[in-house]
Protein backbone atom coordinates (compact mmCIF):
# COMPACT_ATOMS: atom_id res chain seq x y z
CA UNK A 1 67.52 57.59 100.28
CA UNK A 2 68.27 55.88 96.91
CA UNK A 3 67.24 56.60 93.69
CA UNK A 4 63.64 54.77 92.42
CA UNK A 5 63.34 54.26 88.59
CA UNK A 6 60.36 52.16 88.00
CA UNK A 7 57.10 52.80 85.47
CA UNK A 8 54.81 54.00 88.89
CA UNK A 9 58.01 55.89 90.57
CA UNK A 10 60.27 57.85 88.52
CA UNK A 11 63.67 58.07 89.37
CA UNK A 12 64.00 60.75 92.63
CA UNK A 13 66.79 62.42 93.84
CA UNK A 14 67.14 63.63 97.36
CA UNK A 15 67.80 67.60 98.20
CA UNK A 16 71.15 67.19 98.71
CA UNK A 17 72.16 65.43 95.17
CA UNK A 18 74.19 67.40 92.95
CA UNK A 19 71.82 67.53 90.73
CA UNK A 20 68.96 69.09 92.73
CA UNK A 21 67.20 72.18 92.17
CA UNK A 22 67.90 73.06 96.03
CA UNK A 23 71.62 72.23 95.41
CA UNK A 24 71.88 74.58 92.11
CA UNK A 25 69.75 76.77 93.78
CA UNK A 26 72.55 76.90 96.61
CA UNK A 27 75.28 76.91 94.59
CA UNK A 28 73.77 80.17 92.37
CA UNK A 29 72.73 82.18 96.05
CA UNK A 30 76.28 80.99 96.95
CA UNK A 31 78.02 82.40 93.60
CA UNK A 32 76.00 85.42 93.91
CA UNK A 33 77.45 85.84 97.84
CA UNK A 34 80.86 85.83 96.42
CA UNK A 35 80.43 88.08 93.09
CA UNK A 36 78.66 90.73 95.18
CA UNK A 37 81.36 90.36 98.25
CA UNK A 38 84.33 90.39 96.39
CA UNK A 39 83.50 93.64 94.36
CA UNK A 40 82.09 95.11 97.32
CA UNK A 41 85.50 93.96 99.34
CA UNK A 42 87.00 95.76 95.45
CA UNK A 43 85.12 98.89 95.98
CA UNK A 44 85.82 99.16 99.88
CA UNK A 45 89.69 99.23 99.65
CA UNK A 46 89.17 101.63 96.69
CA UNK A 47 87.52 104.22 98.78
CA UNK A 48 89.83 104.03 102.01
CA UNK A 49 93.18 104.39 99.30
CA UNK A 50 90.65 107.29 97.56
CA UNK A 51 89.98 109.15 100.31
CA UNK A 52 93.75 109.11 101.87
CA UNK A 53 94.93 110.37 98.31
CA UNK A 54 91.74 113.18 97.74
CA UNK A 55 93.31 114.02 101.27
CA UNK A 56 96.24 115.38 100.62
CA UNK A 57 94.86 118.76 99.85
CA UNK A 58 94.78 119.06 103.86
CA UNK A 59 98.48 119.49 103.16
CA UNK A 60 98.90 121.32 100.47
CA UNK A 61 97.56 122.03 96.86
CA UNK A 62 100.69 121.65 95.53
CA UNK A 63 100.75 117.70 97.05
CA UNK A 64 97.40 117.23 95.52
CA UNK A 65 98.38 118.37 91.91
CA UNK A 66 101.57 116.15 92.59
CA UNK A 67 99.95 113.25 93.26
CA UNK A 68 97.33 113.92 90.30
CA UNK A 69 100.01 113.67 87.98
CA UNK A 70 101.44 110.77 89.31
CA UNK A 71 98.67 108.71 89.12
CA UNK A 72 97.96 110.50 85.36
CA UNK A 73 101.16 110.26 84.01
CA UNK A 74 104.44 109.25 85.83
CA UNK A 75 102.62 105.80 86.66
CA UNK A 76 99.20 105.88 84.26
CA UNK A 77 96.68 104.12 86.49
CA UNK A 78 93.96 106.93 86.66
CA UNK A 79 92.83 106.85 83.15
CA UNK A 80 92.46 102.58 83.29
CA UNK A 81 91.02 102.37 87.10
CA UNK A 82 88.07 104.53 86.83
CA UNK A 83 87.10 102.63 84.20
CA UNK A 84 87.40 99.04 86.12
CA UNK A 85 85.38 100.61 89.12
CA UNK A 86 83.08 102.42 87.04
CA UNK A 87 82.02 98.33 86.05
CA UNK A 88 82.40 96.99 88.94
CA UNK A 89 80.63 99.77 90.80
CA UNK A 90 77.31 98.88 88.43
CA UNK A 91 77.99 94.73 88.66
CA UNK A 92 77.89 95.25 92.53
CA UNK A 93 74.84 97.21 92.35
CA UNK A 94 73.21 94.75 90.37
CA UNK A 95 74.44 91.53 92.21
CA UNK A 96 74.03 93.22 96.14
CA UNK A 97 70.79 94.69 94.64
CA UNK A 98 69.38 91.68 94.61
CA UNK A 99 68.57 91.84 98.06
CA UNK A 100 66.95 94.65 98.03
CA UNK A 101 62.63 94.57 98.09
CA UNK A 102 61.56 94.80 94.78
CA UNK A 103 58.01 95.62 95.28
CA UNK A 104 57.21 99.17 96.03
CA UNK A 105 54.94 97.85 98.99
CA UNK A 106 57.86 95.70 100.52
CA UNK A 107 59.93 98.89 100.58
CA UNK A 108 57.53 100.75 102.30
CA UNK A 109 57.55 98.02 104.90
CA UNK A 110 60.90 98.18 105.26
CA UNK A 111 61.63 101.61 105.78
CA UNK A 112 58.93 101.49 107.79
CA UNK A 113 60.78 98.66 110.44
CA UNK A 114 63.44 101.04 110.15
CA UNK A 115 61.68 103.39 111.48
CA UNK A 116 60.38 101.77 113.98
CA UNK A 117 63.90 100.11 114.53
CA UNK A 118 64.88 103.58 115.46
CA UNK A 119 62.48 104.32 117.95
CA UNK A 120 63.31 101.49 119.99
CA UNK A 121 66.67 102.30 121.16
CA UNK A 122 66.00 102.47 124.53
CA UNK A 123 62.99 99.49 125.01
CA UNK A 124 60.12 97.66 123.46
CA UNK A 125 58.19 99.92 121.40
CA UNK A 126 54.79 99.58 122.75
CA UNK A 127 52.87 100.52 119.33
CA UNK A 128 49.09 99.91 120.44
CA UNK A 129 48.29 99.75 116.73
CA UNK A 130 50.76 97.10 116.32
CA UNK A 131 50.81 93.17 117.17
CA UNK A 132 54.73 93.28 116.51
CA UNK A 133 56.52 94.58 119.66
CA UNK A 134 60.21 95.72 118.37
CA UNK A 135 63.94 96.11 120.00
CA UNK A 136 66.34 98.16 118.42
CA UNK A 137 68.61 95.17 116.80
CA UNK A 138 72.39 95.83 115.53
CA UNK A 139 72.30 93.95 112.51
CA UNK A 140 68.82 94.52 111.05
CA UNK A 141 69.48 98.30 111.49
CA UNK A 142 72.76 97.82 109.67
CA UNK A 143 71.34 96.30 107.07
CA UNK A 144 68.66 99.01 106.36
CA UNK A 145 71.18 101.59 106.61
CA UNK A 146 73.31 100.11 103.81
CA UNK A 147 70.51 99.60 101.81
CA UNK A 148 69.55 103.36 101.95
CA UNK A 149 73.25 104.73 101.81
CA UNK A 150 73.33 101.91 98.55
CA UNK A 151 70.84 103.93 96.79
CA UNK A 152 72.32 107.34 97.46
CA UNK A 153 75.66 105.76 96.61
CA UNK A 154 74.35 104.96 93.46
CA UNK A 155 72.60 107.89 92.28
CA UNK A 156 75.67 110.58 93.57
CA UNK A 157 78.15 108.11 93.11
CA UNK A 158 77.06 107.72 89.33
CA UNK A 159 77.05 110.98 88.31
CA UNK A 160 80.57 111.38 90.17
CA UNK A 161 82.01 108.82 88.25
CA UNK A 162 80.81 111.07 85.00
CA UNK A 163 82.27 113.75 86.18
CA UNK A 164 85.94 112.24 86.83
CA UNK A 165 85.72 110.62 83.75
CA UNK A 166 85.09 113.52 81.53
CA UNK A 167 87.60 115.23 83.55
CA UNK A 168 90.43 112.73 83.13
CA UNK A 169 90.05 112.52 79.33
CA UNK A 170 88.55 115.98 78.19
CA UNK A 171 88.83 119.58 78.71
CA UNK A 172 85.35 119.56 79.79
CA UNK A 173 84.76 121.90 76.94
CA UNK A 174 86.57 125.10 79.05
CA UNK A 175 88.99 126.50 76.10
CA UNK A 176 92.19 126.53 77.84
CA UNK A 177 91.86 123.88 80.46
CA UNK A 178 93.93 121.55 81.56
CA UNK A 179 92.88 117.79 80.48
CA UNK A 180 93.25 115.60 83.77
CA UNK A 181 92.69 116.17 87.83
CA UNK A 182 94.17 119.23 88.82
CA UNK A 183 93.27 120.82 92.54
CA UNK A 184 92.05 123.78 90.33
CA UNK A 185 88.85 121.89 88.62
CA UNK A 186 88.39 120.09 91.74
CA UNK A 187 88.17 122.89 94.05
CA UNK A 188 85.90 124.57 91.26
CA UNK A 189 83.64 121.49 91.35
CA UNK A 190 83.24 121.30 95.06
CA UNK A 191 82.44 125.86 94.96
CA UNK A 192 80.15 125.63 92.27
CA UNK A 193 77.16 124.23 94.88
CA UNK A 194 78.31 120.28 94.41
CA UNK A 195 79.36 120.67 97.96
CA UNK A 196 75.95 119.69 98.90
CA UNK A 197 76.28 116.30 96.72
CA UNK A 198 79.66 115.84 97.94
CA UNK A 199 78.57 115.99 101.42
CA UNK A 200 75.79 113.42 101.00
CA UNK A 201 77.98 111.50 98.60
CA UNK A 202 81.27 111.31 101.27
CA UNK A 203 78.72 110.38 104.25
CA UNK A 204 76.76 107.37 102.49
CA UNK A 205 79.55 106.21 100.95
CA UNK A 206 81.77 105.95 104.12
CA UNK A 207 78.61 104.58 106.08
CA UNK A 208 77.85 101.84 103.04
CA UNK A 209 81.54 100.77 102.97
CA UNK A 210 82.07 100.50 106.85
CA UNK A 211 78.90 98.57 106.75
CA UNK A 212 79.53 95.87 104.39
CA UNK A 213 83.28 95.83 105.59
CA UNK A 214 81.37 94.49 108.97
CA UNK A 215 78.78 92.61 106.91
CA UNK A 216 81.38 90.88 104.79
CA UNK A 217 83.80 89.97 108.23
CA UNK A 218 80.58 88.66 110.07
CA UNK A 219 79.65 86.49 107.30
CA UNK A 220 82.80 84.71 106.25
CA UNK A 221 85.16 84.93 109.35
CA UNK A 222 82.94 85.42 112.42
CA UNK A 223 83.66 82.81 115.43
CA UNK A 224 86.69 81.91 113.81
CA UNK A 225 90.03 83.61 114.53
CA UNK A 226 88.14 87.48 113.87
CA UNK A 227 85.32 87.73 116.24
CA UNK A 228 82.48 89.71 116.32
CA UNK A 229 83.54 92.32 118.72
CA UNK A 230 86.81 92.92 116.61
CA UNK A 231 84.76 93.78 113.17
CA UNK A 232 81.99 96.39 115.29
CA UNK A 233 85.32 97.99 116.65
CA UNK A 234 86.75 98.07 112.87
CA UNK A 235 82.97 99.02 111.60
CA UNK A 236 83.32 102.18 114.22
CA UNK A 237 86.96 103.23 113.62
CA UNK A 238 86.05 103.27 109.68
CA UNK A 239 83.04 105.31 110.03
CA UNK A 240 84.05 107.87 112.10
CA UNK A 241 88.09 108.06 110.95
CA UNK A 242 87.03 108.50 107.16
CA UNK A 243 83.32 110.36 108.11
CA UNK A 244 86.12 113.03 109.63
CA UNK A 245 88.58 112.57 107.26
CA UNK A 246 86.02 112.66 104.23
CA UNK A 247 84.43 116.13 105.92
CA UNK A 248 87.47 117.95 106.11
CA UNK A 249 88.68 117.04 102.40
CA UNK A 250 85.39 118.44 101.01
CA UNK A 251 85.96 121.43 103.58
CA UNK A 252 89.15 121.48 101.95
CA UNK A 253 87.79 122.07 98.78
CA UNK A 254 85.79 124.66 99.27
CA UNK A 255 88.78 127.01 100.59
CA UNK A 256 88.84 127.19 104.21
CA UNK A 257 90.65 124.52 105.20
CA UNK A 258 93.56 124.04 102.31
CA UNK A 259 97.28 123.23 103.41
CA UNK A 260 95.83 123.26 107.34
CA UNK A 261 97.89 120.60 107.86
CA UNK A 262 100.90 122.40 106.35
């Protein structure tokens, strides 16, 4: 279809010109795909390298206050990194947030289809009060559970990142305290009753980043040379390697199981 630029007709443009609202509308959605992918694809490798290195307490407490200072001082990368994900923790929120419901009635729908998502493991849910009949479905159940585990990430992982920070650069106001990570305030943070958050915290973030890892293989490489199959296997061995991994550092923490691997 060509242009028409007459008096009775003015001059149209088909959907697929460049200069179409459904083409701009395309490109944005497709921008937005890649800001919130790439600094969820950011924040992903920064948790598996995070919770290797908060895992070296399993070892020893002397590894963990060795590779505390390394990271604070022989090579200074802790003081600039938490600031670069603090931001891009917050831009992803706001760019994968998108996507969440933003109507208080739409949520309640969709926890609700979780819900029922749940219940259907096995077969159709036969809900008499319902016209919908539902089938527990991989994807859509995926996709809830990120979007939960999101907003738990955000509210513990927010007030973690406030933490660390005032850790790294202050004395936390404790006359006599080391400034920086040491196994010490870390241990003490973890005692104090922020086991609980820590727990929660480890769990949806390890569930959230497996998730999108899958999410963000489906999407871009799926039916090409990484199939399906091969990104649920990697979606499993995430979960449940760091879900382990991430129990017994926080364990760790709390006393019991320090240096067990020593």
């Amino acid at each position: 279809m060509t242009g028409i630029d007459t008096e009775l007709y003015p001059k149209a443009e088909t959907r697929h010109s460049l200069k179409s609202s459904a083409f701009q509308k395309a490109k944005r959605a497709l921008m937005d795909e890649r800001i919130s992918g790439l600094t969820g694809a950011f924040l992903a490798f920064f948790i598996l390298g995070h919770l290797v290195l908060e895992s070296s307490i399993l070892v020893s407490a002397k590894l963990y206050e060795d590779v505390a200072y390394f990271m604070e001082h022989t090579v200074p990368m802790a003081q600039p990194l938490i600031f670069i994900v603090t931001i891009v923790f917050f831009i992803h929120f706001i760019w994968a947030g998108r996507k969440i419901p933003g109507k208080l009635r739409d949520r309640k729908k969709m926890l609700e289809l979780g819900d029922k998502l749940e219940a259907s493991r096995k077969g159709w849910n036969q809900d008499p009060k319902s016209d919908i009949k539902l089938r527990n479905h991989f994807e859509t159940s995926l996709w809830i559970t990120q979007v939960r585990t999101g907003m738990i990430v955000l509210a513990t992982g927010a007030f973690h990142l406030f933490l660390v920070m005032w850790n790294i650069f202050t004395d936390m106001g404790v006359a006599g305290q080391t400034v920086g990570l040491t196994q010490e305030v870390a241990s003490a943070r973890v005692e104090s009753g922020l086991w609980i958050l820590y727990a929660i915290l480890m769990v949806s973030v390890v569930a959230h980043m497996a998730i999108g890892v899958y999410r963000l293989l489906v999407k871009w490489f799926a039916d090409t040379f990484f199939v399906r199959n091969y990104a649920k296997a990697l979606f499993y061995f995430l979960f449940w390697f760091y879900t382990i991994l991430g129990a017994a550092t926080v364990i760790a923490m709390a006393g019991p199981l320090e240096g067990i691997l020593s």
